[in-house]
Protein backbone atom coordinates (compact mmCIF):
# COMPACT_ATOMS: atom_id res chain seq x y z
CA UNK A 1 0.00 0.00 0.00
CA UNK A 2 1.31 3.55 -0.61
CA UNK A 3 0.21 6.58 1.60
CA UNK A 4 1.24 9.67 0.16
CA UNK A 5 0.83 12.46 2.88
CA UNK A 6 0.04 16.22 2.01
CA UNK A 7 1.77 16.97 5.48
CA UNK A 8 5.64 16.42 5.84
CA UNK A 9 5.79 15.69 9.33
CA UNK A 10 2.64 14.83 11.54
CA UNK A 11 1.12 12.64 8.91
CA UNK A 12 3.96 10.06 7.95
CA UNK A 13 4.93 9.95 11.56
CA UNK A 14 1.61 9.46 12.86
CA UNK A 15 0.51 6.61 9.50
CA UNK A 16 4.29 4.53 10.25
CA UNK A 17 3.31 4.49 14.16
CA UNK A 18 -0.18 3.27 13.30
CA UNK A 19 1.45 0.34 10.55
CA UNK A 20 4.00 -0.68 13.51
CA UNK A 21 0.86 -1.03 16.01
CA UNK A 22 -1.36 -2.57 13.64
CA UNK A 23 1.13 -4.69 11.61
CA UNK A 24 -1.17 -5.76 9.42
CA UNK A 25 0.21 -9.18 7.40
CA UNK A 26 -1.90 -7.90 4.66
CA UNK A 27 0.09 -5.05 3.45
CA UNK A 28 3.60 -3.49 3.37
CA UNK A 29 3.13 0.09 4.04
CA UNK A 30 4.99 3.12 2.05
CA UNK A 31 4.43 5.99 3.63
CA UNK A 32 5.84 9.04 0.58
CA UNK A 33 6.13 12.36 2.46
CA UNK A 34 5.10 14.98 -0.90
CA UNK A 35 6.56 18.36 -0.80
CA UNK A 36 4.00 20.08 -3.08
CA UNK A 37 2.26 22.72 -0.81
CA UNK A 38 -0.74 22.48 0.45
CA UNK A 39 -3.10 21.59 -2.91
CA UNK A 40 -4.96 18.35 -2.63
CA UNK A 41 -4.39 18.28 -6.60
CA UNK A 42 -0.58 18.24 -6.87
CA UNK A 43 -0.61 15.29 -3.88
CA UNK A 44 -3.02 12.94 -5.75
CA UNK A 45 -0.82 13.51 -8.90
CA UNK A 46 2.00 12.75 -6.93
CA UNK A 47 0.63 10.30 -5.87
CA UNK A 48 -0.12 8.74 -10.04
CA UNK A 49 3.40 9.32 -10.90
CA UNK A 50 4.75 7.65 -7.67
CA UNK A 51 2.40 4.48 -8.66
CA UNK A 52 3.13 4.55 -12.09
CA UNK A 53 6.91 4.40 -11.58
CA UNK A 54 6.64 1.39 -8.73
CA UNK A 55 4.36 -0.06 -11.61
CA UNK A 56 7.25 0.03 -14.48
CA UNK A 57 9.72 -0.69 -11.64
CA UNK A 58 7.40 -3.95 -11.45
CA UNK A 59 6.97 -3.57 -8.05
CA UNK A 60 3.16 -1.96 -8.24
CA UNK A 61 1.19 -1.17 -5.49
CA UNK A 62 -2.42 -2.90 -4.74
CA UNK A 63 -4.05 0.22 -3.01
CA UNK A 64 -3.22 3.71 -3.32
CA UNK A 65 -4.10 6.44 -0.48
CA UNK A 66 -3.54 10.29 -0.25
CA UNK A 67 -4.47 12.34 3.05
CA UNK A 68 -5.51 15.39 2.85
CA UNK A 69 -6.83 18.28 4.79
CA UNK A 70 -9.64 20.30 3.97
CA UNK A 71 -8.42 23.94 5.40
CA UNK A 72 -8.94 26.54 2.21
CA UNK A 73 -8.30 24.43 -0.69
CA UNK A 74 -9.66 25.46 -4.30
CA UNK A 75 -8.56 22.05 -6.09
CA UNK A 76 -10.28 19.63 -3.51
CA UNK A 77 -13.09 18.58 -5.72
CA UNK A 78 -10.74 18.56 -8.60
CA UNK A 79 -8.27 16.20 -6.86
CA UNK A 80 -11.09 13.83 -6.06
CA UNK A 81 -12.40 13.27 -9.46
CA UNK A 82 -8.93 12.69 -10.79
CA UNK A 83 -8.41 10.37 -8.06
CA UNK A 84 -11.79 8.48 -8.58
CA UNK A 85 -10.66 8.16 -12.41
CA UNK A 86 -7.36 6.51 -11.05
CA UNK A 87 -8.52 4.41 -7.95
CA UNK A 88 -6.81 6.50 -5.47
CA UNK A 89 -8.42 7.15 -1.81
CA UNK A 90 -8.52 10.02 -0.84
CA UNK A 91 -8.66 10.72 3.09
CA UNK A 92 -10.06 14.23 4.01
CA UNK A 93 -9.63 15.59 7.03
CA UNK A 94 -11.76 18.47 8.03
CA UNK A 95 -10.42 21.31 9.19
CA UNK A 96 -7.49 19.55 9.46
CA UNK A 97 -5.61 16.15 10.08
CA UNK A 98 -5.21 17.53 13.98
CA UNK A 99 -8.54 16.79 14.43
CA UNK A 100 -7.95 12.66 14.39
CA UNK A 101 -4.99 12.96 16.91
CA UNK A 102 -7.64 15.23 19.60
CA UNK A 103 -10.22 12.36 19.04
CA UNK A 104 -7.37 9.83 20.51
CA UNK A 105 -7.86 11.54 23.63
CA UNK A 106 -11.02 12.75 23.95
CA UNK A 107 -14.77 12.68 22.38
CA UNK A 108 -15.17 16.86 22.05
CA UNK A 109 -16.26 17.31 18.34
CA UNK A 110 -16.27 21.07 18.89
CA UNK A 111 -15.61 23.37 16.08
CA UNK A 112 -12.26 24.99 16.31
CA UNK A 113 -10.31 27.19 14.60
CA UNK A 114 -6.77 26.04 13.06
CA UNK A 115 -4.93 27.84 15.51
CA UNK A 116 -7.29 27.16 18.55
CA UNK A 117 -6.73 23.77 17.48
CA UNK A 118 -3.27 23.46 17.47
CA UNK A 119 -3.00 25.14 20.38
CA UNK A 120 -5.25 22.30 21.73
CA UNK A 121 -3.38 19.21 20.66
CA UNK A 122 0.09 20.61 22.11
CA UNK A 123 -2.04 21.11 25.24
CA UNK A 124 -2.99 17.52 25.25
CA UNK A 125 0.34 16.51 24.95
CA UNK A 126 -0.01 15.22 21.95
CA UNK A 127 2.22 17.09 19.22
CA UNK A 128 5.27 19.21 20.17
CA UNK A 129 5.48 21.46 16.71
CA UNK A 130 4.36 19.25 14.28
CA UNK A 131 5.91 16.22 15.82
CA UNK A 132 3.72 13.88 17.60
CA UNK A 133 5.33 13.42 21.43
CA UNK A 134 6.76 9.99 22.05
CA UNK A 135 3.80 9.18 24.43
CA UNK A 136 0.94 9.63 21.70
CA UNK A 137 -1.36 7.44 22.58
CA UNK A 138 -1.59 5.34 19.24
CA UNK A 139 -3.07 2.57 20.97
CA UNK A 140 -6.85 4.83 21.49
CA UNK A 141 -6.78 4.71 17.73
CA UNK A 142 -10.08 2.44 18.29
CA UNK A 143 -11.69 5.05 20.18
CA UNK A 144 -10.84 7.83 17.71
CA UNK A 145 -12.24 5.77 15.30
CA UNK A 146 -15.32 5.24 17.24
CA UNK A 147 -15.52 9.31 17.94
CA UNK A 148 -14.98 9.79 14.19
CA UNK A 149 -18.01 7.59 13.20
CA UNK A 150 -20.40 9.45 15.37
CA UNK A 151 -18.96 13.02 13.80
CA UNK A 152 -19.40 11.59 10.34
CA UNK A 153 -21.38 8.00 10.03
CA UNK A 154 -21.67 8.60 6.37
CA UNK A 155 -17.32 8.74 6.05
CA UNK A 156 -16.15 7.87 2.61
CA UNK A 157 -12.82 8.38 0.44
CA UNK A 158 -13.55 11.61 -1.50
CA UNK A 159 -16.30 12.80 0.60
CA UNK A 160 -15.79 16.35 2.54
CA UNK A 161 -17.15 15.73 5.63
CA UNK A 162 -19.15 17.97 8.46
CA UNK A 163 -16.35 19.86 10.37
CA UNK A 164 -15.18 18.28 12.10
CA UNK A 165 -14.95 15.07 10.52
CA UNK A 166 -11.59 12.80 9.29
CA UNK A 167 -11.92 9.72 6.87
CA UNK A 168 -9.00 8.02 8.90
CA UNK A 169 -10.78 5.35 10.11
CA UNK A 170 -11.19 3.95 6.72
CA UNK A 171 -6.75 3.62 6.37
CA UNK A 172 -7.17 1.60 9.80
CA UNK A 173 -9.49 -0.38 8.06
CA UNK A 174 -7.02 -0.99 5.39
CA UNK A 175 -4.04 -1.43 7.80
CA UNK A 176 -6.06 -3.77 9.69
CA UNK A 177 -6.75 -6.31 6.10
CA UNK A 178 -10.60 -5.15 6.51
CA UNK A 179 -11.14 -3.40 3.12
């Protein structure tokens, strides 16, 4: 499986933690870090050529995943019909991916802000910067998945979700040999 990441940091970190706990048999995880900015767009294409070349490399990849936030992005839409047309998933995360790491620690689906919620996962101890801390809590990654269902029961790839709302759980799914 490859997981290409819009984030540089957070998101690889927290999607290799989440393999090592889960260690699927199913699937050998890559997670691709993409420095393209902050466009949904560029990360799904990315995320094509980075497929395409394992393919000619003859080493292709069975399932294909970008994460994404929503935050103020104009090619969203764009990225997920492209990504439909090449049987990407694509994980939206609305506001942002900051949300799923709060919901490992508690239920709250309050609106927030992006600062006000940044300030609130460093608060929680979970993130110092953009780094998670080495006592995230990886192994509540049931209950955030249970917290993210009740935020969003309707959560599917390529769907924009209520804020807030994250399509994670579906990647656990995956991890886990259950999709």
């Amino acid at each position: 499986m490859l997981v290409v990441t819009e984030g540089t940091e957070t998101e690889p970190q927290y999607v290799e933690r989440l393999d090592a706990f889960l260690r699927s048999s199913e699937f050998t995880t890559h997670v691709k870090r993409v420095g393209v900015g902050k466009d949904p767009l560029r990360v799904v294409e990315k995320c094509v050529e980075l497929r395409d070349k394992a393919d000619s490399d003859d080493k292709p990849y069975d399932i294909c995943v970008c994460l994404v936030d929503v935050d103020q992005h104009s090619t969203l839409e764009e990225a997920c019909r492209l990504a439909r047309n090449e049987s990407i998933l694509v994980l939206i995360s609305n506001l942002k991916f900051e949300v799923w790491l709060r919901w490992h620690v508690e239920e709250s689906r309050s609106v927030l802000t992006s600062d006000r919620l940044d300030q609130l996962v460093s608060k929680l101890g979970l993130l110092q910067g953009k780094a998670l801390t080495p006592k995230f809590p990886i192994e509540s990654v049931h209950a955030a998945c249970t917290v993210a269902l009740k935020a969003d029961p309707d959560l599917a790839a390529c769907r924009k979700g209520p804020d807030p709302s994250t399509a994670m759980p579906l990647l656990v799914d995956l991890l886990r040999g259950q999709l």
